[in-house]
N, C-alpha and C. Protein backbone atom coordinates (compact mmCIF):
# COMPACT_ATOMS: atom_id res chain seq x y z
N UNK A 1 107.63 27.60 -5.06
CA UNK A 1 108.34 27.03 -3.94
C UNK A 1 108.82 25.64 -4.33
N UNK A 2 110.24 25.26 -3.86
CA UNK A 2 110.50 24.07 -3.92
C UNK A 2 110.39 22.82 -3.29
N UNK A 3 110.69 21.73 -3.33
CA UNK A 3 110.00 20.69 -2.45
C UNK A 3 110.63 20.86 -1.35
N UNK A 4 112.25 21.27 -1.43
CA UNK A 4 112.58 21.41 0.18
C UNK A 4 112.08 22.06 1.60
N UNK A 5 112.00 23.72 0.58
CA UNK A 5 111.31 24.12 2.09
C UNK A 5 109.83 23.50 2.15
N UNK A 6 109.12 22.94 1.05
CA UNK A 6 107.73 22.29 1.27
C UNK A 6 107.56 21.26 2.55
N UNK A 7 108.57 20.75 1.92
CA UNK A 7 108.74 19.12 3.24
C UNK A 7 109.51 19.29 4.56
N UNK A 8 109.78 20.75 4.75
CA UNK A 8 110.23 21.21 5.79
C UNK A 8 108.90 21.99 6.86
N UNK A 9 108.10 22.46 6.11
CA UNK A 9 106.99 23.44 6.00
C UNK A 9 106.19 22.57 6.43
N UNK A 10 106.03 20.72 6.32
CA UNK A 10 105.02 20.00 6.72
C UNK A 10 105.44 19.04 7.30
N UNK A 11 107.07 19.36 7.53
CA UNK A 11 107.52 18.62 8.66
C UNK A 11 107.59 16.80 8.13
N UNK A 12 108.00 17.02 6.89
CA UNK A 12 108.07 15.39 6.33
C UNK A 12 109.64 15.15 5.72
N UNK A 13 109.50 14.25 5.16
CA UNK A 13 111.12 13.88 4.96
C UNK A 13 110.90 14.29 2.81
N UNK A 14 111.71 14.91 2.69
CA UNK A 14 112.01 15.18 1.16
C UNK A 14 111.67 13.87 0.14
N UNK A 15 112.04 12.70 0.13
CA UNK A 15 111.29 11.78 -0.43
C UNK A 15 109.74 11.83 -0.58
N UNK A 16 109.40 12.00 1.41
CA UNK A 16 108.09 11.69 1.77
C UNK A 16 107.57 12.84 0.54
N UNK A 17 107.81 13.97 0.36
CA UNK A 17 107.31 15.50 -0.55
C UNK A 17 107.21 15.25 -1.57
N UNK A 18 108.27 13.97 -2.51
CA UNK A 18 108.29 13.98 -3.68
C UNK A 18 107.17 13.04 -4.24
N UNK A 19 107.19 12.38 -3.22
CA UNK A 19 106.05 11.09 -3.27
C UNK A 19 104.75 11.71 -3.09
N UNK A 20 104.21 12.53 -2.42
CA UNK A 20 103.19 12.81 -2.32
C UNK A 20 103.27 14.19 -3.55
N UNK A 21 103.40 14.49 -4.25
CA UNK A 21 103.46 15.66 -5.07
C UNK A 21 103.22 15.10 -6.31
N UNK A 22 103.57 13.63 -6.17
CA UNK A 22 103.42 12.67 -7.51
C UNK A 22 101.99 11.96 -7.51
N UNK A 23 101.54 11.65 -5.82
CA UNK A 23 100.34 11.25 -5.97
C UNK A 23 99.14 12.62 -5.84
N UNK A 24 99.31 13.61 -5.94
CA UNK A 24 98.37 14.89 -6.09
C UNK A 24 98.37 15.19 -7.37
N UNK A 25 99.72 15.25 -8.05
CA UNK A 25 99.36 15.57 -9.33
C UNK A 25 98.48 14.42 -10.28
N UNK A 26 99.10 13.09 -9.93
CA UNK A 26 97.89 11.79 -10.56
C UNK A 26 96.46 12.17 -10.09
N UNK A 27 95.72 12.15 -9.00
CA UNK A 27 94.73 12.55 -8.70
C UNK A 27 94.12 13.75 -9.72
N UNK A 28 94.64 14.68 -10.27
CA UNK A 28 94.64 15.98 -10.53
C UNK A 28 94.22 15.41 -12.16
N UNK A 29 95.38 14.53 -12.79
CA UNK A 29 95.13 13.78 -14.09
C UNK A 29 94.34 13.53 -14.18
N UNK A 30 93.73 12.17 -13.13
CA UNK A 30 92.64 11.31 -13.75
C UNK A 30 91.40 12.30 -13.44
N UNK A 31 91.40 13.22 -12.52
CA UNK A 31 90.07 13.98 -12.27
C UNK A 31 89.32 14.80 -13.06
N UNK A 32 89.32 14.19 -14.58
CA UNK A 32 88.87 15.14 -15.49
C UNK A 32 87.23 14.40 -15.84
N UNK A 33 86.58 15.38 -16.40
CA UNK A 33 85.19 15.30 -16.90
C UNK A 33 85.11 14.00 -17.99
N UNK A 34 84.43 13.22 -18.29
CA UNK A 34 84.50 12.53 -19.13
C UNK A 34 83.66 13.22 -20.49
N UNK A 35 81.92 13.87 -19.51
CA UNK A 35 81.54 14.06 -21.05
C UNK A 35 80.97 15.80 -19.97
N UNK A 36 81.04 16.92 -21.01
CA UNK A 36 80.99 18.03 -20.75
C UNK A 36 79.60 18.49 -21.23
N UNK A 37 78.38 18.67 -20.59
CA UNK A 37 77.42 19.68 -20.80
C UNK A 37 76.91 20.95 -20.14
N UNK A 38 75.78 21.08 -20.58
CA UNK A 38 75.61 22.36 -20.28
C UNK A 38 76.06 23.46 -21.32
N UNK A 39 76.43 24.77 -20.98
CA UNK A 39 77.04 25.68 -21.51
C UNK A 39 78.72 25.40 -20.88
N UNK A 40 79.58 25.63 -22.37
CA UNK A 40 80.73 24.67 -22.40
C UNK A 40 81.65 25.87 -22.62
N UNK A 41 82.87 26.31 -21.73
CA UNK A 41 83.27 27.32 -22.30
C UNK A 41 85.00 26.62 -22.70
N UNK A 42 85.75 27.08 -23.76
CA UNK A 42 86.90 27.09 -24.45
C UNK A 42 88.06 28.09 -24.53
N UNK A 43 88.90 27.94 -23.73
CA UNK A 43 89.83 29.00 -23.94
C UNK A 43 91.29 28.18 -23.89
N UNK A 44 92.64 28.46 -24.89
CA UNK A 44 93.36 28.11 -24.74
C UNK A 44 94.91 28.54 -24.14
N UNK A 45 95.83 28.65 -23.52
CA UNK A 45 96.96 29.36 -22.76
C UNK A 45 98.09 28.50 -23.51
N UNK A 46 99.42 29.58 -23.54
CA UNK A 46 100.23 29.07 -23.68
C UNK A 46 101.63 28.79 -22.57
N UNK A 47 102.45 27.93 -22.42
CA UNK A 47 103.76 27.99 -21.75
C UNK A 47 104.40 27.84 -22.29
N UNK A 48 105.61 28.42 -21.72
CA UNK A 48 107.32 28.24 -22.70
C UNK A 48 107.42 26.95 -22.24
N UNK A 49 108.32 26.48 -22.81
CA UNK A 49 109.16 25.10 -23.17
C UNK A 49 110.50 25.50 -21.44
N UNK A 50 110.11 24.63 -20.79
CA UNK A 50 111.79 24.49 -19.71
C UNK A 50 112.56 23.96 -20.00
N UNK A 51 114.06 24.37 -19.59
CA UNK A 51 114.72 23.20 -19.69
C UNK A 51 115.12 23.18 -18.37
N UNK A 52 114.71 23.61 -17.71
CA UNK A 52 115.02 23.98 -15.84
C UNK A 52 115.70 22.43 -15.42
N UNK A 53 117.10 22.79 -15.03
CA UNK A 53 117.73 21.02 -14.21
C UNK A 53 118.00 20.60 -15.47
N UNK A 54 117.96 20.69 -16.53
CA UNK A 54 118.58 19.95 -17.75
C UNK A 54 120.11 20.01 -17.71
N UNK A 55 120.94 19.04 -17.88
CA UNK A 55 122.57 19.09 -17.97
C UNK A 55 123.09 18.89 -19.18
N UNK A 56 122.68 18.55 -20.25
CA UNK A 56 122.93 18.93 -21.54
C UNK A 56 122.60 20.49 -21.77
N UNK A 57 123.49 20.92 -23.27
CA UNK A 57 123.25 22.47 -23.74
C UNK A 57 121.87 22.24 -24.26
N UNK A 58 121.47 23.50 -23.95
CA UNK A 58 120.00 24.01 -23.99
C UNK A 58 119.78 23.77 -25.83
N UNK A 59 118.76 23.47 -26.36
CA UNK A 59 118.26 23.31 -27.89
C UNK A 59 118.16 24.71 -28.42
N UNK A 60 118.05 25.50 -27.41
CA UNK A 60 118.15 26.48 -28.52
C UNK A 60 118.49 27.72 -27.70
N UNK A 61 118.56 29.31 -27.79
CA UNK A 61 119.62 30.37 -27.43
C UNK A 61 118.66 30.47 -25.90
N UNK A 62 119.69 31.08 -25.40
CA UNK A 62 119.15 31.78 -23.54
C UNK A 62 118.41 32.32 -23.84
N UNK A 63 117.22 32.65 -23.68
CA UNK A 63 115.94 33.27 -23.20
C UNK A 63 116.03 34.64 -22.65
N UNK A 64 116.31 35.73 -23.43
CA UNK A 64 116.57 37.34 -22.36
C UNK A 64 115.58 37.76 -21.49
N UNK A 65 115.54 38.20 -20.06
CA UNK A 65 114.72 38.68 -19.51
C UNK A 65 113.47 39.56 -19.86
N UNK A 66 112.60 39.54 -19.47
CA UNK A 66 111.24 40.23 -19.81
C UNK A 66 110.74 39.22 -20.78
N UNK A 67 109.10 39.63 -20.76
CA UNK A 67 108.03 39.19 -21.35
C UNK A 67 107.67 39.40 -22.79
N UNK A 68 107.16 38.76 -23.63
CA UNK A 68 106.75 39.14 -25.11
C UNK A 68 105.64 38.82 -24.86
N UNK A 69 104.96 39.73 -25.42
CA UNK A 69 103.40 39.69 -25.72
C UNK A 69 102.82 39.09 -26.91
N UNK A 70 103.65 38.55 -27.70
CA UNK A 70 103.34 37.82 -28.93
C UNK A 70 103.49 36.26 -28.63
N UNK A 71 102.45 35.28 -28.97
CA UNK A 71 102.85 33.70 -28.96
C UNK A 71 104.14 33.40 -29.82
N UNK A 72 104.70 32.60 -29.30
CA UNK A 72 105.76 32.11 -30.13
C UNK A 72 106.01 30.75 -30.74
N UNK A 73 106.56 30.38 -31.34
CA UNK A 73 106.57 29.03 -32.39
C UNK A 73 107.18 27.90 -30.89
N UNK A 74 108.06 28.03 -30.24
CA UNK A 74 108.24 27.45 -28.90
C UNK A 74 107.23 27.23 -27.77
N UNK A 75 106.29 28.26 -27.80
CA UNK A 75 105.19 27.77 -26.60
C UNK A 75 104.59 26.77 -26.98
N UNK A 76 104.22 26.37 -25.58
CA UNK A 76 103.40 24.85 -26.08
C UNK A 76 101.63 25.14 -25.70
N UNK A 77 100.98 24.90 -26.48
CA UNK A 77 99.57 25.06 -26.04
C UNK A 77 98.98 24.04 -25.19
N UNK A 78 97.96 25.10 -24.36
CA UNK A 78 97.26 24.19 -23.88
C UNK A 78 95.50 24.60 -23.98
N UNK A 79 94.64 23.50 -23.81
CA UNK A 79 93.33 23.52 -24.60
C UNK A 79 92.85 23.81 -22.96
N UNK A 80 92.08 24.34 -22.58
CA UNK A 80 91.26 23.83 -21.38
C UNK A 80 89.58 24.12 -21.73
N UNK A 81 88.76 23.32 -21.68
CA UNK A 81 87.47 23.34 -21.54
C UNK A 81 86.73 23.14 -20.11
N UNK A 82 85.57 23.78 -20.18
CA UNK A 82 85.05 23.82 -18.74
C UNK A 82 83.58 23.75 -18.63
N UNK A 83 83.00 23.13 -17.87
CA UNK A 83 81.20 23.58 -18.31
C UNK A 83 81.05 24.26 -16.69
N UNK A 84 79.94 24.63 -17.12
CA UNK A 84 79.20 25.78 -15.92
C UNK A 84 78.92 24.82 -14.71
N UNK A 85 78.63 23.82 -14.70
CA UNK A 85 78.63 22.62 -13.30
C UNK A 85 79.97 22.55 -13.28
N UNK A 86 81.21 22.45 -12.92
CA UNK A 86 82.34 22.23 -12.88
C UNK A 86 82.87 21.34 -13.17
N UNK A 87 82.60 20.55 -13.89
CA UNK A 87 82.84 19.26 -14.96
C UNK A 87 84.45 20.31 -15.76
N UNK A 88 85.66 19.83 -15.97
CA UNK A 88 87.08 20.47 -16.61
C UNK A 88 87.54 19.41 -17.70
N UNK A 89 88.03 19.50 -18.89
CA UNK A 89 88.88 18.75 -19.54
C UNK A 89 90.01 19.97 -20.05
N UNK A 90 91.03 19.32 -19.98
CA UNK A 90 92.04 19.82 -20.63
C UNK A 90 93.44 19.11 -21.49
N UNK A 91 94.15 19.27 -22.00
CA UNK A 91 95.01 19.04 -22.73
C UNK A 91 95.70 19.34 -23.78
N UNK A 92 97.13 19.22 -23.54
CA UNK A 92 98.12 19.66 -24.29
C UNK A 92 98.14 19.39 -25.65
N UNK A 93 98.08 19.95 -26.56
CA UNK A 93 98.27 20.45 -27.98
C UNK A 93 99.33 20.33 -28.68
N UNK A 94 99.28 19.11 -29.56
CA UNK A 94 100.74 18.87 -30.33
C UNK A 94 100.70 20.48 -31.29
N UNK A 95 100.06 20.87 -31.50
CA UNK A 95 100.08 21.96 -32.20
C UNK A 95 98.41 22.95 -32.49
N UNK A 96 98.84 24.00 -33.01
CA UNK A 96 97.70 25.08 -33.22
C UNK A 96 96.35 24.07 -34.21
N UNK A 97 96.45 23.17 -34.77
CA UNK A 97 95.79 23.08 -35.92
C UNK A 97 94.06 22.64 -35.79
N UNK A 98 93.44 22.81 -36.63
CA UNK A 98 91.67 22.29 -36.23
C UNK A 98 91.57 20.66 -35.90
N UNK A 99 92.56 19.78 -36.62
CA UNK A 99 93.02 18.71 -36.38
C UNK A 99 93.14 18.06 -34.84
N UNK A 100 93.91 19.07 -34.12
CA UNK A 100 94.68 19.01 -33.03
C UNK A 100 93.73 19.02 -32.25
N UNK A 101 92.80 20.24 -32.29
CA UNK A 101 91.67 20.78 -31.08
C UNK A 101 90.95 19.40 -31.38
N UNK A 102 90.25 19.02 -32.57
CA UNK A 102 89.15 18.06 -32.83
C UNK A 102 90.05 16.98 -31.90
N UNK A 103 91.09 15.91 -31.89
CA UNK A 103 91.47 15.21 -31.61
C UNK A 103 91.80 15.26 -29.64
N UNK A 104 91.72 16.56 -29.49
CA UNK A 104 91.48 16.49 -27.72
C UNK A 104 90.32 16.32 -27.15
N UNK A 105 89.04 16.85 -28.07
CA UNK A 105 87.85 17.18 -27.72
C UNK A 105 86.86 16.03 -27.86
N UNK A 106 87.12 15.02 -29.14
CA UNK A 106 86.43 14.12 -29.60
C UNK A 106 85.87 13.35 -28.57
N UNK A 107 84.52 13.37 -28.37
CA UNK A 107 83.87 12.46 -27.28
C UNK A 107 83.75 13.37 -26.14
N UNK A 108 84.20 14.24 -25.59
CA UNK A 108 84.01 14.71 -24.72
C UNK A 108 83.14 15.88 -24.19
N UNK A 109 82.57 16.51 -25.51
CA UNK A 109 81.31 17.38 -25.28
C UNK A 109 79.96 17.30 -25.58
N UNK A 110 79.10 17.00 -24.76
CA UNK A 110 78.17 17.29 -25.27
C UNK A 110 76.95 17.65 -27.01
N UNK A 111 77.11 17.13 -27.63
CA UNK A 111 76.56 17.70 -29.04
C UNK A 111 75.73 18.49 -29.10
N UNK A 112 75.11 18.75 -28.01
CA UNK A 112 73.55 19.80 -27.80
C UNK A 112 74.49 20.77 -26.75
N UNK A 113 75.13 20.83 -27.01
CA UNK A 113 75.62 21.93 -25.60
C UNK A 113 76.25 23.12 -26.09
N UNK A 114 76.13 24.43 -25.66
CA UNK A 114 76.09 25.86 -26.81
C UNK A 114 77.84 25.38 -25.84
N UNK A 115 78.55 26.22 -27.02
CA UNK A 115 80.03 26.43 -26.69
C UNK A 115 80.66 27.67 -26.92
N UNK A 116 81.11 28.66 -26.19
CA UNK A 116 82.02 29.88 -25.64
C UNK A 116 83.28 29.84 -25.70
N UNK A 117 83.67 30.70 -26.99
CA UNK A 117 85.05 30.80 -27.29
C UNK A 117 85.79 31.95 -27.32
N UNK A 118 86.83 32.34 -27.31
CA UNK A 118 87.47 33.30 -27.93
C UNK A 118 87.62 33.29 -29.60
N UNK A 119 88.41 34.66 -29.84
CA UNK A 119 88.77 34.34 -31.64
C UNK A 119 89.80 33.24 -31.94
N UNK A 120 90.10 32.54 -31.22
CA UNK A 120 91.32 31.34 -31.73
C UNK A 120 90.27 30.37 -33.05
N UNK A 121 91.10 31.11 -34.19
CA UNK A 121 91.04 30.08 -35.43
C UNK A 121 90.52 29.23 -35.17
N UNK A 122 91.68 28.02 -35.03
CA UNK A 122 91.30 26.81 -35.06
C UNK A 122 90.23 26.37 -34.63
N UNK A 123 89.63 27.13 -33.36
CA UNK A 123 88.28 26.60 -32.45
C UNK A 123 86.99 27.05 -33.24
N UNK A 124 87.29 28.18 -34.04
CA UNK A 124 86.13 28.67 -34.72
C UNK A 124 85.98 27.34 -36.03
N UNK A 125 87.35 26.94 -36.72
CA UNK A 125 86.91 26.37 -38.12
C UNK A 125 86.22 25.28 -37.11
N UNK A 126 86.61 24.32 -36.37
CA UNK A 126 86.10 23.07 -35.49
C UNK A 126 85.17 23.27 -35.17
N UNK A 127 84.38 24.50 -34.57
CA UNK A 127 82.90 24.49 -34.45
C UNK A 127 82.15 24.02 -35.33
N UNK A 128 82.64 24.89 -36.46
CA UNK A 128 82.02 24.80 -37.65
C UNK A 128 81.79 23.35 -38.35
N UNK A 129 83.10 23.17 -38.35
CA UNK A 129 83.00 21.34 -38.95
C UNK A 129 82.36 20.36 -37.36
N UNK A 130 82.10 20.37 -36.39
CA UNK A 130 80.89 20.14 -35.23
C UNK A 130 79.71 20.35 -35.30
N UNK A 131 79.36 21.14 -35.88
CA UNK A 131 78.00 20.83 -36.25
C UNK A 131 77.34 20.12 -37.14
């Protein structure tokens, strides 16, 4: 949904929507875990790249309808970690590499805390060099 019918929907003025959508999502930022224990679980998602509202030509070809089931060199990753008390960190991924994961994670888990992954590479070599 867009902000219009939103700020119509709560009966505010379209500014008033944009302004408050800016202070929910800050809230949302800073509300992350600082240090993660417990049992720590790891899974990472990807999104395409938008150019949604862009007025320059797009960087690269139109996008054909339907889904691929394969990651692509364009998605952008994202890391999310979580512990079993609801403590969340997450963050975006300049790229796939063990480098990348170590550099989101650093400081933020626990060292005694067992960690739950999928098969993603990178998270397996980083365990490894974590211990």
């Amino acid at each position: 949904m867009t902000l219009r019918p939103k700020a119509k929907h709560c009966d505010i003025s379209l500014k008033a929507a944009f302004n408050w959508r800016h202070c929910f999502l800050s809230v949302l930022e800073n509300d992350m875990t600082d240090k993660l224990s417990g049992i720590v679980e790891l899974d990472e998602t990807f999104f395409r790249e938008s150019f949604k509202g862009q007025k320059k030509p797009l960087p690269r070809p139109a996008r054909k309808r339907g889904n691929q089931s394969t990651v692509d060199t364009r998605d952008i990753p994202v890391l999310i970690a979580k512990d079993r008390q609801g403590g969340i960190r997450d963050g975006i991924l300049p790229d796939l590499s063990t480098r990348s994961l170590a550099l989101c994670l650093e400081g933020h888990i626990d060292p005694q805390a067992p960690v739950c992954m999928d098969a993603f590479l990178s998270q397996k070599a980083w365990l490894k060099g974590w211990d």
